[in-house]
Protein backbone atom coordinates (compact mmCIF):
# COMPACT_ATOMS: atom_id res chain seq x y z
CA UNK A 1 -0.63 134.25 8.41
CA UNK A 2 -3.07 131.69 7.10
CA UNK A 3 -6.63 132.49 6.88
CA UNK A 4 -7.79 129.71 4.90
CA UNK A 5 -8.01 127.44 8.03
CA UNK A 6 -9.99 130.46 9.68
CA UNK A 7 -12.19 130.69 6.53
CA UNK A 8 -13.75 127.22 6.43
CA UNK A 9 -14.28 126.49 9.71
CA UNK A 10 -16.04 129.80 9.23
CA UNK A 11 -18.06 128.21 6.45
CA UNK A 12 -18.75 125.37 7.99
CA UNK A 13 -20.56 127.04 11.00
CA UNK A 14 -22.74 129.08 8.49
CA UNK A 15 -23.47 125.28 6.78
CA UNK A 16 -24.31 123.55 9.83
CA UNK A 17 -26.73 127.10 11.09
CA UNK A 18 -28.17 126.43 7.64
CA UNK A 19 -29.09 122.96 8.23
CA UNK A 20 -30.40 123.23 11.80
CA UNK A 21 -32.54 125.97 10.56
CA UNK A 22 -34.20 123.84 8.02
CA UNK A 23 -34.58 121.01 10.38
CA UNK A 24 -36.04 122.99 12.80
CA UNK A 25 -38.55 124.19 10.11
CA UNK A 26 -39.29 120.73 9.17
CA UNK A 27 -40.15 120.10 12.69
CA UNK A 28 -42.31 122.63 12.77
CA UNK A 29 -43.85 121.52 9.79
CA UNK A 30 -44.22 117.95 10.78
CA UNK A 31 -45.87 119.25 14.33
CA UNK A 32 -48.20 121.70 12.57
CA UNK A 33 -49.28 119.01 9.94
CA UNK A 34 -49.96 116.55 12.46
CA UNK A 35 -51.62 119.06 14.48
CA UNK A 36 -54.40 119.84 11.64
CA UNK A 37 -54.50 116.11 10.97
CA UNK A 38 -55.83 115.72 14.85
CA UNK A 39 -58.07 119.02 14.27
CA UNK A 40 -59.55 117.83 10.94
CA UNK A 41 -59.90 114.35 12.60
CA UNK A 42 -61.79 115.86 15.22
CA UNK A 43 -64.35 118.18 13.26
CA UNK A 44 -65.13 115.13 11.57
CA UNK A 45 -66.30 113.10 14.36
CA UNK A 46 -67.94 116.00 15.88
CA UNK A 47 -69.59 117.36 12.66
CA UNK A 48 -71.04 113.64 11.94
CA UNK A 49 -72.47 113.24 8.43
CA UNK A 50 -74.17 117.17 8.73
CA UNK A 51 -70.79 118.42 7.80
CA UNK A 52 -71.13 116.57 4.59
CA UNK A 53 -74.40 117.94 3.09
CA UNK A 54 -72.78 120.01 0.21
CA UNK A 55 -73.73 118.90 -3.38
CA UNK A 56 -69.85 117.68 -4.12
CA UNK A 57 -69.44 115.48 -0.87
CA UNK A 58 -72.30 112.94 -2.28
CA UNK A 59 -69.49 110.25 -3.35
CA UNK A 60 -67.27 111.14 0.10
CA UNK A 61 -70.70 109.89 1.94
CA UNK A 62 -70.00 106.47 0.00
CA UNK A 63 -66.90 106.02 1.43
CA UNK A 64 -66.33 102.95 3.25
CA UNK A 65 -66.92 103.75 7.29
CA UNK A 66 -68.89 107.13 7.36
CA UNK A 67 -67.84 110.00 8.75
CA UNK A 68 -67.09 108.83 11.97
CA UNK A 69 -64.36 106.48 11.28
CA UNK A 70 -62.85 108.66 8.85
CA UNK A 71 -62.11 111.23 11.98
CA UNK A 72 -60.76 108.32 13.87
CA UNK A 73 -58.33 107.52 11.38
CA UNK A 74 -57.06 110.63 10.78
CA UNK A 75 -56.96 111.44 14.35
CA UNK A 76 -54.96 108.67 14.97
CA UNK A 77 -52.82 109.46 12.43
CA UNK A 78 -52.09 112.69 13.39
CA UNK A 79 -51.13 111.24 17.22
CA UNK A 80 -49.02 108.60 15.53
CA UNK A 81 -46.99 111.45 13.41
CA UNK A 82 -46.48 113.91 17.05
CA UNK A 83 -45.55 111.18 18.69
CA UNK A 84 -43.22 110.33 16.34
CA UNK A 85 -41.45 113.64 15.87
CA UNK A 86 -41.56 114.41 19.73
CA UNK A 87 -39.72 111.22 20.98
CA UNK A 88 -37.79 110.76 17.65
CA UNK A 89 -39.44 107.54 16.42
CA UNK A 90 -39.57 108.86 13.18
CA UNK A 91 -40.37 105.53 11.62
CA UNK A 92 -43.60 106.13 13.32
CA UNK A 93 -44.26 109.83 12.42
CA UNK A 94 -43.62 108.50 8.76
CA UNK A 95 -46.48 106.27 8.73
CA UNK A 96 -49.09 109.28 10.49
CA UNK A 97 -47.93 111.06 7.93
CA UNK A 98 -48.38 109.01 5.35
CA UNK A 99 -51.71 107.77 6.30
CA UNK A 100 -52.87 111.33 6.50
CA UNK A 101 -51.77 112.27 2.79
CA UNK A 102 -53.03 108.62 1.77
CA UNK A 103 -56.65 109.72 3.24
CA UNK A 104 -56.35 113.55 1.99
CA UNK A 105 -56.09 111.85 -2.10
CA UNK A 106 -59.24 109.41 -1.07
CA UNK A 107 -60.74 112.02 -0.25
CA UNK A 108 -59.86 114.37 -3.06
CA UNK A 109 -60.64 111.58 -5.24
CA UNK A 110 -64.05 111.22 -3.76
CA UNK A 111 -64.89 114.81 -4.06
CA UNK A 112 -63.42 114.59 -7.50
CA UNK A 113 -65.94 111.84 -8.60
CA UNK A 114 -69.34 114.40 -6.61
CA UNK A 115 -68.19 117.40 -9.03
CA UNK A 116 -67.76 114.79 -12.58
CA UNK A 117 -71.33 113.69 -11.60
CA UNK A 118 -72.79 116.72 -10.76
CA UNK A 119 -71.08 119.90 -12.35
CA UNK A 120 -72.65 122.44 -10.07
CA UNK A 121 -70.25 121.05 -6.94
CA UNK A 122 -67.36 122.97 -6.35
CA UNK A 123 -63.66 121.87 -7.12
CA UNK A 124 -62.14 123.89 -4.37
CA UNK A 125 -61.89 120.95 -1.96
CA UNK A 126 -60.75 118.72 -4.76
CA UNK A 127 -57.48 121.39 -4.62
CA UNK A 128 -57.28 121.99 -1.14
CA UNK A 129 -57.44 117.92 -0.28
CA UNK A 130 -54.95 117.22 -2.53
CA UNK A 131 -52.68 119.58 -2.13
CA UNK A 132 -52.82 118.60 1.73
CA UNK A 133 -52.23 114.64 0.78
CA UNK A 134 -48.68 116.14 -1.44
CA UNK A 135 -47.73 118.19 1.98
CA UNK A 136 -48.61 115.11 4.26
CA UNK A 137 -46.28 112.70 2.04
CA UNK A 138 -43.34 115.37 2.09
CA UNK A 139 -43.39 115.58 5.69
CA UNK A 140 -43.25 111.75 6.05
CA UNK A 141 -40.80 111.52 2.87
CA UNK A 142 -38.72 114.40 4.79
CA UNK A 143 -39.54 112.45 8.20
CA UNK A 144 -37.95 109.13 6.48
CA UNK A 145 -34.52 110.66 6.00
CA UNK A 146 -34.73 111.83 9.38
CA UNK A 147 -34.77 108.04 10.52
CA UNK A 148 -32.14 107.01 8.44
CA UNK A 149 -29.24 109.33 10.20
CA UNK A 150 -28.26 107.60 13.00
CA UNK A 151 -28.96 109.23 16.89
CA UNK A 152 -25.87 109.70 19.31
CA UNK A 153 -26.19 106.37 21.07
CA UNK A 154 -26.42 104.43 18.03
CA UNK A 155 -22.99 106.15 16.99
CA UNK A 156 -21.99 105.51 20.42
CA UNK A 157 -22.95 101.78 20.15
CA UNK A 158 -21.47 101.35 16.39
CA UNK A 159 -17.95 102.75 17.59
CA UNK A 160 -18.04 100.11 20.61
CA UNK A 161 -18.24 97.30 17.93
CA UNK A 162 -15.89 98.20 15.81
């Protein structure tokens, strides 16, 4: 009898397990990223300039907008990268994503310019901001090949035109 027939269809369950797995972990990671985008978006505009009276946020202040609009945007952003994921408009989750890591490294950088002028700020946020902007841009990178594969209708529609 022939198991070889048996034996990849067998390995080609465990491969497709494998890859829902990870794309249910990406989801997950998309939904928690956006999720502190919103939260960090939120402390901002709540926490007002107050929230930025450490020695190493002096440069941050300078940012164009305040406090204030810096919550809105990454608020927004965080809505525009749910909303994406949850009704598969990835396109759209791509650019709350990116937005979110784009404002994470202006951020970073800001914090990075406080601690050059003044050596007794701390660096910690420098690490932690930026290391958030390289997460945010995976997620959208990750979010972008997502958008590429085509959903079940448009394979529907594709095979009605050929």
């Amino acid at each position: 009898m022939n198991h070889d027939k048996f034996d990849q269809i067998d390995r080609s369950s465990q491969s497709f397990r494998a890859l829902a797995s990870l794309l249910a972990i990406m989801q997950f990671s998309v939904f928690m990223m956006a999720a502190y985008s919103m939260l960090l978006g939120m402390l901002i505009i709540v926490g007002g300039p107050s929230l930025f009276s450490a020695i190493g946020d002096k440069a941050a202040l300078y940012l164009t907008g305040g406090p204030a609009s810096w919550g809105i945007v990454l608020l927004v952003a965080g809505m525009l990268a749910f909303f994406g994921l949850k009704n598969r408009q990835y396109m759209v989750g791509v650019w709350g994503m990116f937005i979110s890591g784009t404002w994470c490294f202006a951020f970073g950088g800001a914090l990075l310019i406080s601690s050059i002028q003044d050596l007794n700020s701390d660096l910690t946020a420098v690490v932690a901001f930026s290391k958030d902007g390289v997460l945010f841009i995976m997620m959208a990178m990750a979010q972008r090949i997502l958008a590429r594969v085509p959903t079940k209708r448009e394979e529907e529609v594709r095979g009605g035109q050929r």
